[in-house]
N, C-alpha and C. Protein backbone atom coordinates (compact mmCIF):
# COMPACT_ATOMS: atom_id res chain seq x y z
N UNK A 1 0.84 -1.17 0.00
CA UNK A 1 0.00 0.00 0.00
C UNK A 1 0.89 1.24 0.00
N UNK A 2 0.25 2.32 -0.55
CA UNK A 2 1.22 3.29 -0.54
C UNK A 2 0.47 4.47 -0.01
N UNK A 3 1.19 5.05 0.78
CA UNK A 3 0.64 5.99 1.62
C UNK A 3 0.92 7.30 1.10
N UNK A 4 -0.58 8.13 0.80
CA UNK A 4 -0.56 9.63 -0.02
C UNK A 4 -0.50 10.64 0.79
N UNK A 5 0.51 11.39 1.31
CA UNK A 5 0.58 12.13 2.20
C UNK A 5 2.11 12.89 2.34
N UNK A 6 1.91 14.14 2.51
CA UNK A 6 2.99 15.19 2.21
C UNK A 6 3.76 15.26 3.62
N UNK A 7 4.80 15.87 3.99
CA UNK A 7 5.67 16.16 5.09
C UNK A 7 5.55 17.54 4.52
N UNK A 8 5.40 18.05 5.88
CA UNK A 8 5.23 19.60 5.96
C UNK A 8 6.54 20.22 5.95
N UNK A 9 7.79 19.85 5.23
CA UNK A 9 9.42 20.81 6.07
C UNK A 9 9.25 21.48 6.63
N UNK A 10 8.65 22.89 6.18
CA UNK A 10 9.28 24.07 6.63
C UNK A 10 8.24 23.95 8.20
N UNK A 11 7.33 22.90 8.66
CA UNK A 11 6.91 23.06 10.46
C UNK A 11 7.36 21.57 11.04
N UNK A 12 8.49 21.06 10.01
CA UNK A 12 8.50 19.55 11.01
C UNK A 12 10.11 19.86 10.90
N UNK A 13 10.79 19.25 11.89
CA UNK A 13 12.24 19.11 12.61
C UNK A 13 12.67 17.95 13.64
N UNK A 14 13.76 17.76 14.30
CA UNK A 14 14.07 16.33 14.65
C UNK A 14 12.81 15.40 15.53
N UNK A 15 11.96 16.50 16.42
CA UNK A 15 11.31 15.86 17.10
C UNK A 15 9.67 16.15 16.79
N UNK A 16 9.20 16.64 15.70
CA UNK A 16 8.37 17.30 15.38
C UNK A 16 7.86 16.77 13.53
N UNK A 17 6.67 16.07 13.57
CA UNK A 17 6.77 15.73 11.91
C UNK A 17 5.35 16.19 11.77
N UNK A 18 5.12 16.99 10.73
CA UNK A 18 3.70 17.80 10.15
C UNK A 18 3.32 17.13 8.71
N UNK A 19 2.37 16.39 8.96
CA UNK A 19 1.88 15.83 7.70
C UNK A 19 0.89 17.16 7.16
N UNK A 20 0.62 16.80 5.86
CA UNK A 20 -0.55 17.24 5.08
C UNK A 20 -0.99 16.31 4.02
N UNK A 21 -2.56 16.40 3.86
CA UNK A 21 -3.50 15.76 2.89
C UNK A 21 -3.38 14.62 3.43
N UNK A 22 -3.87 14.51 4.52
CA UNK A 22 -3.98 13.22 5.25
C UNK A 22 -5.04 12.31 4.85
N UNK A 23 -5.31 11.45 4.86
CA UNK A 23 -6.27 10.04 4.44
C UNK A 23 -6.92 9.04 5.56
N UNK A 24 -8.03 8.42 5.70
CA UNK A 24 -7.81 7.17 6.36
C UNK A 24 -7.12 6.06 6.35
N UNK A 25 -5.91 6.07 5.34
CA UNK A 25 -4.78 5.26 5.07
C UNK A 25 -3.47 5.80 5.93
N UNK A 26 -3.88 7.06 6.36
CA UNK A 26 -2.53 7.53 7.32
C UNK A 26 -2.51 7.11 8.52
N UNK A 27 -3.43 7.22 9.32
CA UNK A 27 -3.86 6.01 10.36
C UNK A 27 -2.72 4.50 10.68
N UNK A 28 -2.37 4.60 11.78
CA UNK A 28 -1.73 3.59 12.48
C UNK A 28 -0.79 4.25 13.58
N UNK A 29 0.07 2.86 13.54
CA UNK A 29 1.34 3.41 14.76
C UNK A 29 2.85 4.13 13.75
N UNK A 30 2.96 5.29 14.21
CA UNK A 30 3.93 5.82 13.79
C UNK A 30 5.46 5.61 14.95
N UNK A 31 6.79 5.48 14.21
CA UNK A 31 7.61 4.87 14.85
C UNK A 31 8.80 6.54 14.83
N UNK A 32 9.50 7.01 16.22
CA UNK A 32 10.24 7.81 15.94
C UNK A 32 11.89 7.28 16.50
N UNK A 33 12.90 7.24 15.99
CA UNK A 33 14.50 6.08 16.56
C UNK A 33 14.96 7.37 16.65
N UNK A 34 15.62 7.21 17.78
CA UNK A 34 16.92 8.27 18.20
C UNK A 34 17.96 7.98 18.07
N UNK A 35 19.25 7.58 17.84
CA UNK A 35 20.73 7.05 17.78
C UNK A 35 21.29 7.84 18.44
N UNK A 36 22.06 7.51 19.27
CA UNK A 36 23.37 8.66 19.48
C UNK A 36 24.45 8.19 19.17
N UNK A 37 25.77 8.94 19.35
CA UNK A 37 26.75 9.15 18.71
C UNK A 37 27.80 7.96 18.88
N UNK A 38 29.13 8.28 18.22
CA UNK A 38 29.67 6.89 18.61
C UNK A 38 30.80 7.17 19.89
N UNK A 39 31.28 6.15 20.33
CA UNK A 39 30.99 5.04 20.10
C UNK A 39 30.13 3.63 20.67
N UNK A 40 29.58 4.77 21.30
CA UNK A 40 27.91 3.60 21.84
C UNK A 40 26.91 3.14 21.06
N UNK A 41 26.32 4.32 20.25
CA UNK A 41 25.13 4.36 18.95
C UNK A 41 24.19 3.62 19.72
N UNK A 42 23.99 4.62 21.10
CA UNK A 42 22.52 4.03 22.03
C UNK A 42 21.36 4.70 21.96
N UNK A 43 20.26 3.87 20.78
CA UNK A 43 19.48 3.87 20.38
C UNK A 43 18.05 4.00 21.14
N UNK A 44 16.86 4.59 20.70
CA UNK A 44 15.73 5.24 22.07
C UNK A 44 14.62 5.04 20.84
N UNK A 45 13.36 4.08 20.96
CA UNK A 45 12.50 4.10 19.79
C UNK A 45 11.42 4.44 20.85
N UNK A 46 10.90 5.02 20.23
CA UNK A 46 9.48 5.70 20.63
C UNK A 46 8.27 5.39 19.50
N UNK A 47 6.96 4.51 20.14
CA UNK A 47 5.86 4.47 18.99
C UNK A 47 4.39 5.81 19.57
N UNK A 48 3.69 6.09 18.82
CA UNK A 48 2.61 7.03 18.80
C UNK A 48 1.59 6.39 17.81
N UNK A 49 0.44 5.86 17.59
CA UNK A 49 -0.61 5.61 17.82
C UNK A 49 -1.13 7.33 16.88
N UNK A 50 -1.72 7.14 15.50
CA UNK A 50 -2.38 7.87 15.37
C UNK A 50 -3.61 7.47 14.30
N UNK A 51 -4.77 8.20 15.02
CA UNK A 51 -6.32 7.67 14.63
C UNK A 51 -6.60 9.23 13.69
N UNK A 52 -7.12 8.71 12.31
CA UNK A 52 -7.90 9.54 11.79
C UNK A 52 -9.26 9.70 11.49
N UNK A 53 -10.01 10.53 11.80
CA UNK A 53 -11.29 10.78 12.09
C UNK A 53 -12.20 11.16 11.06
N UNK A 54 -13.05 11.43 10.14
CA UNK A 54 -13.74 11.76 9.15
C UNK A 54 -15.16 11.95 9.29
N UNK A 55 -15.09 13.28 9.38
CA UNK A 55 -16.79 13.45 10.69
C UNK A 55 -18.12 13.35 9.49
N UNK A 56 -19.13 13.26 10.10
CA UNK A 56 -20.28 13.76 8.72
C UNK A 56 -20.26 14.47 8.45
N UNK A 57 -20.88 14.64 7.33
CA UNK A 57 -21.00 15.97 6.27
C UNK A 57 -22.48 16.72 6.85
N UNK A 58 -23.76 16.16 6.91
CA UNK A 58 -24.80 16.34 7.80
C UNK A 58 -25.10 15.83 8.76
N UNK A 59 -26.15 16.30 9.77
CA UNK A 59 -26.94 15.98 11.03
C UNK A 59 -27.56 14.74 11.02
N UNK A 60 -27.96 14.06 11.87
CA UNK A 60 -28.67 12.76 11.79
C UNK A 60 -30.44 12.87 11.50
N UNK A 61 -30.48 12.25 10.55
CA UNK A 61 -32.01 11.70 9.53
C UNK A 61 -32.89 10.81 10.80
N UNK A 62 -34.07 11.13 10.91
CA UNK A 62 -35.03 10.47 11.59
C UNK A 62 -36.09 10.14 10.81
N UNK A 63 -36.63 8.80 10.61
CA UNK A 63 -37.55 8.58 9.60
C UNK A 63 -38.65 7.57 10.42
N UNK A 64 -39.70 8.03 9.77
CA UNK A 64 -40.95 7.07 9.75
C UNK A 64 -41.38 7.90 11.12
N UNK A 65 -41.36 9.14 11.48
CA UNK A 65 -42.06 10.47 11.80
C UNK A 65 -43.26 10.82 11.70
N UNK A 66 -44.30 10.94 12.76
CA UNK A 66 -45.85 11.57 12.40
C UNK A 66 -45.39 13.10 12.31
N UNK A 67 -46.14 13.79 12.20
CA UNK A 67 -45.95 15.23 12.84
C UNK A 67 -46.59 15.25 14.03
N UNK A 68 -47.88 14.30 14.43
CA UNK A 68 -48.61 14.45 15.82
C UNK A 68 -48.84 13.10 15.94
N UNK A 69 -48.59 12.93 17.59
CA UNK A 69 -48.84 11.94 18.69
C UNK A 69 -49.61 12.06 19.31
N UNK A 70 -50.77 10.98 19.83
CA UNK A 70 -51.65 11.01 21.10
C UNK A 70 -51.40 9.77 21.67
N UNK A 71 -51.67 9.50 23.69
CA UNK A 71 -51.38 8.52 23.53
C UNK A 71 -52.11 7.38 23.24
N UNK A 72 -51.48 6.14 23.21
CA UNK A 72 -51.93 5.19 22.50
C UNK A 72 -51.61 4.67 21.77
N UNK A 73 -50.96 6.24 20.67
CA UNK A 73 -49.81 5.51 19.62
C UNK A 73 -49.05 4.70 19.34
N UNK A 74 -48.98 4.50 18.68
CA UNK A 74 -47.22 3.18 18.36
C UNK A 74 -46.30 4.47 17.48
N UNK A 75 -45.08 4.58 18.64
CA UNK A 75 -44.20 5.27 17.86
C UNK A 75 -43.35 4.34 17.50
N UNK A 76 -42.76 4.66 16.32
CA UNK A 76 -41.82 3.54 15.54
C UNK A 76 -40.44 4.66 14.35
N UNK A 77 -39.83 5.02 14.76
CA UNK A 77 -38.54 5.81 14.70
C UNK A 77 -37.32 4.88 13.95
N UNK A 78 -36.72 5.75 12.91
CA UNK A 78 -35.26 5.30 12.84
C UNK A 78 -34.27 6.43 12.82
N UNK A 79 -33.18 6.36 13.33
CA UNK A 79 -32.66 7.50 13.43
C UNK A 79 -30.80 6.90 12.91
N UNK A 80 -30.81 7.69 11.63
CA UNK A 80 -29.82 6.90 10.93
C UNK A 80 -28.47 7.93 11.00
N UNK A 81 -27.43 8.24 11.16
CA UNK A 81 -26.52 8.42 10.97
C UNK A 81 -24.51 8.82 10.82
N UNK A 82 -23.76 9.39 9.80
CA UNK A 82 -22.55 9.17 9.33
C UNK A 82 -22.90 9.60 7.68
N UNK A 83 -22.17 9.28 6.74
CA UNK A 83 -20.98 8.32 7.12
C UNK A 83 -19.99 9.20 7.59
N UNK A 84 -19.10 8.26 8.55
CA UNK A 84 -18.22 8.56 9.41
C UNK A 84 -17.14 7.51 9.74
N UNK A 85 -15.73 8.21 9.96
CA UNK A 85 -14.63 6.96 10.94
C UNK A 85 -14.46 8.10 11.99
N UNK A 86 -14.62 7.19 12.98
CA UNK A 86 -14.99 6.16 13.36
C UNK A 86 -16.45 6.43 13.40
N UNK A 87 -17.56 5.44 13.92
CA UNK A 87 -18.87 5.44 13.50
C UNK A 87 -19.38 6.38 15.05
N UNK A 88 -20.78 6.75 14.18
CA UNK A 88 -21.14 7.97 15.23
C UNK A 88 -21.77 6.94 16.26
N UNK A 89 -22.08 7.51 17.84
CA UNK A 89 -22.57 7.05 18.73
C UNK A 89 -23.98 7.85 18.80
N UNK A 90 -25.53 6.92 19.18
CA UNK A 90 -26.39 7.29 19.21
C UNK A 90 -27.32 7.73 19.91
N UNK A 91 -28.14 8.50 20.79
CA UNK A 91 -28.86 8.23 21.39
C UNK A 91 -30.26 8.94 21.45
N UNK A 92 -30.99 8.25 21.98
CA UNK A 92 -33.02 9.15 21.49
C UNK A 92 -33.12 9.59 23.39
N UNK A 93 -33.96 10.68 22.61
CA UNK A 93 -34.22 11.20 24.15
C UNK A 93 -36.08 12.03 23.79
N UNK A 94 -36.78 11.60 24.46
CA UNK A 94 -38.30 12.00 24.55
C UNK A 94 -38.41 13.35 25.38
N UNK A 95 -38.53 14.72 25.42
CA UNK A 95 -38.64 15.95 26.08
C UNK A 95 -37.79 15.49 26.73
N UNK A 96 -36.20 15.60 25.92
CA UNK A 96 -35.13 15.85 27.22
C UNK A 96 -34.58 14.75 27.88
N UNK A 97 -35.21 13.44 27.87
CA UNK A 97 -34.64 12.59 29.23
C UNK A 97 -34.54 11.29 27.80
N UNK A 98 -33.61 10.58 28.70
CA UNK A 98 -32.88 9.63 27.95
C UNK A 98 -33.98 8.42 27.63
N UNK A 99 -34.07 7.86 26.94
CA UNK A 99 -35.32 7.00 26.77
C UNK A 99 -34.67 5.74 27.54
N UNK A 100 -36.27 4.97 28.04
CA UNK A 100 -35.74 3.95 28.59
C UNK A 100 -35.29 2.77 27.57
N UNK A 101 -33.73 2.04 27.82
CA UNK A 101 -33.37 1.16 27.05
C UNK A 101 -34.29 0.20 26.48
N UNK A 102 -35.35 -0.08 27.07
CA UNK A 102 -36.13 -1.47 26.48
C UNK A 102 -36.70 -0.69 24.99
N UNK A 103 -36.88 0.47 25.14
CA UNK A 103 -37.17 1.28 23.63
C UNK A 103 -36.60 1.41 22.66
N UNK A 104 -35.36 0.94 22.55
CA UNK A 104 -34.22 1.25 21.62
C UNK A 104 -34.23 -0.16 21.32
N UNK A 105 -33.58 -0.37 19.57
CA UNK A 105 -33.27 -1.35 18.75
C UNK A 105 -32.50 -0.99 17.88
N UNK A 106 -31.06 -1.94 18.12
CA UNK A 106 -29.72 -1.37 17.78
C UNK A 106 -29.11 -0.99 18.87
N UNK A 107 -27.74 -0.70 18.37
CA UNK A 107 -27.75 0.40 17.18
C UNK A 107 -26.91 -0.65 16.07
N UNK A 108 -27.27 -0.79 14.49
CA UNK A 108 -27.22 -1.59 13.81
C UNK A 108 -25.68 -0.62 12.55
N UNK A 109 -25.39 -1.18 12.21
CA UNK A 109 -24.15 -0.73 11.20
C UNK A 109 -24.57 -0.77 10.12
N UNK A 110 -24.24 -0.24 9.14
CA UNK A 110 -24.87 -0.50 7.55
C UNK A 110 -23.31 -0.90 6.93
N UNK A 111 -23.13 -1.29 5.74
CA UNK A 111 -22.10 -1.90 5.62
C UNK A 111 -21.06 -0.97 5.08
N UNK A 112 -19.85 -0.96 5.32
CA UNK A 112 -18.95 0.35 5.28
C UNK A 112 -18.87 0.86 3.80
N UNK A 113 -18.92 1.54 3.01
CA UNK A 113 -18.39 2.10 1.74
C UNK A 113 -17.37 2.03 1.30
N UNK A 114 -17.21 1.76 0.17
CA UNK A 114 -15.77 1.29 -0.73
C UNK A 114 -14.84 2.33 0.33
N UNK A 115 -14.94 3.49 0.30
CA UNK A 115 -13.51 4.56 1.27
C UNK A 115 -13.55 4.21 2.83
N UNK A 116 -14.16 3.32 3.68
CA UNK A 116 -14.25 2.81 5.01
C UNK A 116 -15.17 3.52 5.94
N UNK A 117 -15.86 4.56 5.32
CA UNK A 117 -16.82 5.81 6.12
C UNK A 117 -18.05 4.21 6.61
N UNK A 118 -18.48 4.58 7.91
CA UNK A 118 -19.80 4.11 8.74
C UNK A 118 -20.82 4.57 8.76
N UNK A 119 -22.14 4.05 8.69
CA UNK A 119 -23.44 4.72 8.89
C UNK A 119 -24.00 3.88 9.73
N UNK A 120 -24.46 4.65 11.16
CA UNK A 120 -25.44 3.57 11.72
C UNK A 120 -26.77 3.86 12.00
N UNK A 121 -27.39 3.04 12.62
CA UNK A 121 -29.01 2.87 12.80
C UNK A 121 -29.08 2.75 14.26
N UNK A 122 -30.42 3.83 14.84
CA UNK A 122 -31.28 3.15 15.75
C UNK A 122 -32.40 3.40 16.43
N UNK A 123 -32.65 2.49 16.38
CA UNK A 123 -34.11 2.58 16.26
C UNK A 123 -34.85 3.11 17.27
N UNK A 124 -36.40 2.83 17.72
CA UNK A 124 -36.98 3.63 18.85
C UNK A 124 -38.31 3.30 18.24
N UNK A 125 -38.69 2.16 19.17
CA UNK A 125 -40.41 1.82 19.50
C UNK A 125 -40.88 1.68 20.49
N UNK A 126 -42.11 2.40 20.58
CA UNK A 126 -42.92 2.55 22.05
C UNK A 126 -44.34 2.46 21.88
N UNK A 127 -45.14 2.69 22.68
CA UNK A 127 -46.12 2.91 22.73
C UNK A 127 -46.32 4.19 23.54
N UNK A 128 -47.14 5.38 22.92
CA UNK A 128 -47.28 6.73 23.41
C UNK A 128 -48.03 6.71 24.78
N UNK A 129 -47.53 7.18 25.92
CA UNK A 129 -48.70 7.22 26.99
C UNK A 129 -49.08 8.20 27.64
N UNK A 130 -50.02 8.92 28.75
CA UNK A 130 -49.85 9.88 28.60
C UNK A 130 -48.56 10.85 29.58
N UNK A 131 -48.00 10.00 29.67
CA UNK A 131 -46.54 10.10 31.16
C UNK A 131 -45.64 10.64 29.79
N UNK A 132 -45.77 10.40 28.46
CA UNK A 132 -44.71 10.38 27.73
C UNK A 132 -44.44 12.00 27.15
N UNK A 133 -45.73 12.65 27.41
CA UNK A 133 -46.76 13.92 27.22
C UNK A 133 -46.08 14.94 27.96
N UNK A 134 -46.07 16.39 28.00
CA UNK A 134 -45.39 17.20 28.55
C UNK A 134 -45.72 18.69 27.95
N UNK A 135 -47.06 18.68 28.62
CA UNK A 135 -47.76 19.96 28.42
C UNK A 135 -48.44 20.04 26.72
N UNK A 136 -48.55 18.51 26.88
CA UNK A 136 -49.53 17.94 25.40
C UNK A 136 -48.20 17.95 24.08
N UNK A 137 -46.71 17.86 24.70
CA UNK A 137 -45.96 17.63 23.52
C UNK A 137 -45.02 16.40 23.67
N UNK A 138 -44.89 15.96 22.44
CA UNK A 138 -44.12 15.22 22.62
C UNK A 138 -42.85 15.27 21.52
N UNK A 139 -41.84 15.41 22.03
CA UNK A 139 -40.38 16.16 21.45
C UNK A 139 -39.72 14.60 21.52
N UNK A 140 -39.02 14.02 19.86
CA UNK A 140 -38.58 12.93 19.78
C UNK A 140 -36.63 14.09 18.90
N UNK A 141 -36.10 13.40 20.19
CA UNK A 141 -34.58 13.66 19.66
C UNK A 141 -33.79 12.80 19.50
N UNK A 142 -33.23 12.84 18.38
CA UNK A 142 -31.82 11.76 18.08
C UNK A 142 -30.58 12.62 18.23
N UNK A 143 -29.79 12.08 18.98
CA UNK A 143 -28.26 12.94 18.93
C UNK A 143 -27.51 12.02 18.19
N UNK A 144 -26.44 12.91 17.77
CA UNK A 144 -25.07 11.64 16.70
C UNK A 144 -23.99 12.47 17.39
N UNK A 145 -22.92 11.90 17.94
CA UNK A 145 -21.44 12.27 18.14
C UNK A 145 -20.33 11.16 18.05
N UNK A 146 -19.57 11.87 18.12
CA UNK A 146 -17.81 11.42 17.88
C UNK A 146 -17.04 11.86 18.74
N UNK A 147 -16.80 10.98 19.81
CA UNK A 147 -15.84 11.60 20.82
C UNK A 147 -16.50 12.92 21.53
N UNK A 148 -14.90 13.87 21.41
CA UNK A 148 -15.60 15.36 21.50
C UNK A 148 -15.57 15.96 20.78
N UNK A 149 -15.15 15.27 19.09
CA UNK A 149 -14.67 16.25 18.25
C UNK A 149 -16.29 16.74 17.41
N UNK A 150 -17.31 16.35 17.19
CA UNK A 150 -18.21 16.22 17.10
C UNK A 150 -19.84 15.64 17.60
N UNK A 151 -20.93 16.59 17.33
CA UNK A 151 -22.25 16.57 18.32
C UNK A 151 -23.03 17.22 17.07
N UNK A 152 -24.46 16.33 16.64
CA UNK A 152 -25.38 16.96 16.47
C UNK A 152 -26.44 15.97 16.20
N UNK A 153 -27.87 17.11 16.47
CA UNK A 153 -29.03 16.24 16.44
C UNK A 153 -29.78 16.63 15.64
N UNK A 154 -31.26 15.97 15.80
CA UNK A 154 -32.45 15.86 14.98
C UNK A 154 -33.80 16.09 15.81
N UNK A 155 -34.10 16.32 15.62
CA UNK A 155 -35.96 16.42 16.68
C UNK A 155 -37.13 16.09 15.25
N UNK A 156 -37.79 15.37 16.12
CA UNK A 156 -39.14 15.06 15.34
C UNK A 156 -40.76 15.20 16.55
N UNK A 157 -41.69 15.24 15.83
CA UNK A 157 -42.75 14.98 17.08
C UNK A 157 -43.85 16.05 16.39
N UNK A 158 -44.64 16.27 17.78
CA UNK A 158 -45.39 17.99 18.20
C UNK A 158 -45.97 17.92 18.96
N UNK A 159 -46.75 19.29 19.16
CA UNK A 159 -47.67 19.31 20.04
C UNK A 159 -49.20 19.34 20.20
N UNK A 160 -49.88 18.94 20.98
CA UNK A 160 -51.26 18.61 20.52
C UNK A 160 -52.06 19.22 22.00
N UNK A 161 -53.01 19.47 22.07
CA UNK A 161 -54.23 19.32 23.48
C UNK A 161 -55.04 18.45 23.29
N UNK A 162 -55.44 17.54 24.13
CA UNK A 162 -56.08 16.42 24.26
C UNK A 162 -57.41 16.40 25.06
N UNK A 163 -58.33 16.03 24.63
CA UNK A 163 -59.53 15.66 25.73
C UNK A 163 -59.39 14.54 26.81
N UNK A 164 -60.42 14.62 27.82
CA UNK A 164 -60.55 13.11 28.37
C UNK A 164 -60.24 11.87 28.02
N UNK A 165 -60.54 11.48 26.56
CA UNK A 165 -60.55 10.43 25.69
C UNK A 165 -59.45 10.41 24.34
N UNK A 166 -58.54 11.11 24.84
CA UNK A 166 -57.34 11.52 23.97
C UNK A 166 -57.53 12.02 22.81
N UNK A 167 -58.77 12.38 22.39
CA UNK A 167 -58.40 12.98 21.49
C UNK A 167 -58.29 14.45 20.69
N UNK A 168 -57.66 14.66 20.06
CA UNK A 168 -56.57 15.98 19.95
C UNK A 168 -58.11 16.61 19.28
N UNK A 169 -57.93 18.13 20.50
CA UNK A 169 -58.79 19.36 20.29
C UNK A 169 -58.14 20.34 19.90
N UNK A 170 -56.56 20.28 19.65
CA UNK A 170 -56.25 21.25 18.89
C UNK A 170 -54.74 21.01 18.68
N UNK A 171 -54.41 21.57 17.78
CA UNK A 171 -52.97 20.96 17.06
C UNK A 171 -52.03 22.38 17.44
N UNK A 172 -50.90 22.10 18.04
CA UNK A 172 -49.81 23.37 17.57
C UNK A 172 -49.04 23.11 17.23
N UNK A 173 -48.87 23.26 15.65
CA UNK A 173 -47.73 22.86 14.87
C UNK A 173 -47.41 21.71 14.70
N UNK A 174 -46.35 20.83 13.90
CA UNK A 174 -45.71 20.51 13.96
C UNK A 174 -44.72 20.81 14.40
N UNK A 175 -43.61 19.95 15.02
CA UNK A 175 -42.09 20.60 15.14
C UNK A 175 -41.25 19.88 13.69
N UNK A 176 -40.38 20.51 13.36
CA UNK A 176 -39.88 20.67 11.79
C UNK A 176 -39.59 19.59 12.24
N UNK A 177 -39.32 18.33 11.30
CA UNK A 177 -38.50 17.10 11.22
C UNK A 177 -36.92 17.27 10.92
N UNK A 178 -36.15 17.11 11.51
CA UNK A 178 -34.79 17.15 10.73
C UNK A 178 -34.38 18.08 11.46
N UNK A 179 -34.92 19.59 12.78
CA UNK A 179 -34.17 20.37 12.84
C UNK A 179 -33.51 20.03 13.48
N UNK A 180 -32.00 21.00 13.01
CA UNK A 180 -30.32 20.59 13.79
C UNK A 180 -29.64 21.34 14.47
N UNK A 181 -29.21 20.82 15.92
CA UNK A 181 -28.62 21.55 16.37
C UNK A 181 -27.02 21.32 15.68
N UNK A 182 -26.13 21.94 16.02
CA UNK A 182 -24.67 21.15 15.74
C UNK A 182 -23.93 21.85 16.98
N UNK A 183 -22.78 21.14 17.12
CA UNK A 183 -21.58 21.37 17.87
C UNK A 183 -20.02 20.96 17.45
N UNK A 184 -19.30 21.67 16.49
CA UNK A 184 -18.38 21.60 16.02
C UNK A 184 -17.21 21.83 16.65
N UNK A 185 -16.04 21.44 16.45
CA UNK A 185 -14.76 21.66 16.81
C UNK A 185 -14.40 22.94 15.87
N UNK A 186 -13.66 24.17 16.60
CA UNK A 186 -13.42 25.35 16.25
C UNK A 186 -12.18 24.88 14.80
N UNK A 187 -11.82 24.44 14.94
CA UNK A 187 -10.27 24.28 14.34
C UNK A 187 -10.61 22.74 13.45
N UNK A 188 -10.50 22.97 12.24
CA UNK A 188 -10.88 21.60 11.06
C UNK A 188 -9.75 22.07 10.18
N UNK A 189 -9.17 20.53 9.70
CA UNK A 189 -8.52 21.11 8.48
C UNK A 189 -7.44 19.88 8.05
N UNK A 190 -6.53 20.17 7.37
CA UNK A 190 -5.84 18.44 6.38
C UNK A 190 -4.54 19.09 7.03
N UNK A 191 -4.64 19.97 8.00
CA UNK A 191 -3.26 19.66 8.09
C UNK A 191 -2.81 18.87 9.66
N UNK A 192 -1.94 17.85 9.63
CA UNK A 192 -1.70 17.43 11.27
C UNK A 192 -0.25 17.68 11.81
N UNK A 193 -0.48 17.73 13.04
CA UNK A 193 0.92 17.99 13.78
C UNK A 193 1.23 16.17 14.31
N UNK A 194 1.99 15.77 14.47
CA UNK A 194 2.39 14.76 15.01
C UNK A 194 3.56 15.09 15.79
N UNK A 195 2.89 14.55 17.13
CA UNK A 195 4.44 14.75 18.19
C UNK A 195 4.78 13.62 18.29
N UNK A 196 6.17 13.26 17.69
CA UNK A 196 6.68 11.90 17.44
C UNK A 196 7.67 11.59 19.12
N UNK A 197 8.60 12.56 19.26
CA UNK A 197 9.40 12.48 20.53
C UNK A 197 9.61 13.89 21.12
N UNK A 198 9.78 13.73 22.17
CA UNK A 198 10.20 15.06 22.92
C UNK A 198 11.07 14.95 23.96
């Protein structure tokens, strides 16, 4: 395999190596040897471990979405996404609070893409009740992150008023499907520092 990737000269020096146009092929253990002089030539190897990351391009997709819930419902959710290396971590949260695990299915992998990027799945079925309700709304969120280098979500749902017998006397709104929050890392870019020895 041949590895596509530049040495930065003019910011790398004995203990200091600056790649550019980095790849998910640059990825592994990088090796740095010290020698000293003669007539000992007592040698000092140092390894570093480096992971490359490839965040999404968009927010995470939630599908198979009403715009309105009452309870009783069968909610039935997928909340898909990446692609990404490493693969995003998932989680659904109902107005705010973490859903209870028996609700979740997955989180499932889709199969990697010819370049090694991940997409995953997961799911979220319940039955609507009215505990699930919160001033007649019900707010369905998917978050996607990576470490800390990346965070963002999705909301689906709405809000409704309900009678005695659940059923909806008046609608407010939908909440948009798909809207995103994000949380980005300030600093993106192809170029890396590698601290090999110090």
């Amino acid at each position: 395999m041949i590895l596509l990737f530049l040495f930065q000269l003019s910011q790398s020096n004995e203990s200091v190596v600056t790649l550019t146009q980095t790849d998910l092929d640059t990825a592994g253990t990088y090796k740095c040897e010290v020698t000293g002089e003669a007539p000992y030539f007592d040698t000092r190897t140092h390894y570093k471990e480096l992971t490359i990351v490839s965040l999404p391009k968009s927010g995470p997709e939630i599908r198979g979405a009403k715009p309105y819930y009452r309870p009783g419902d069968k909610v039935s959710l997928v909340c898909r996404a990446g692609p990404s290396v490493p693969a995003p971590h998932l989680n659904w949260f109902i107005n705010g609070h973490h859903v209870n695990s028996s609700y979740l299915h997955g989180p499932y992998s889709i199969a990697p893409s010819p370049s090694g990027l991940e997409t995953r799945e997961l799911g979220l079925k319940f039955i609507a009740e009215p505990r699930h309700f919160e001033a007649g709304e019900l707010v369905l969120k998917c978050t996607s992150s990576i470490e800390a280098l990346y965070w963002n979500s999705a909301e689906a749902g709405g809000r409704s008023d309900f009678d005695e017998d659940n059923e909806i006397t008046k609608r407010i709104g939908p909440r948009v499907e798909g809207k995103h929050q994000a949380r980005l890392p300030r600093v993106m870019g192809k170029v890396l520092y590698l601290h090999l020895w110090t």
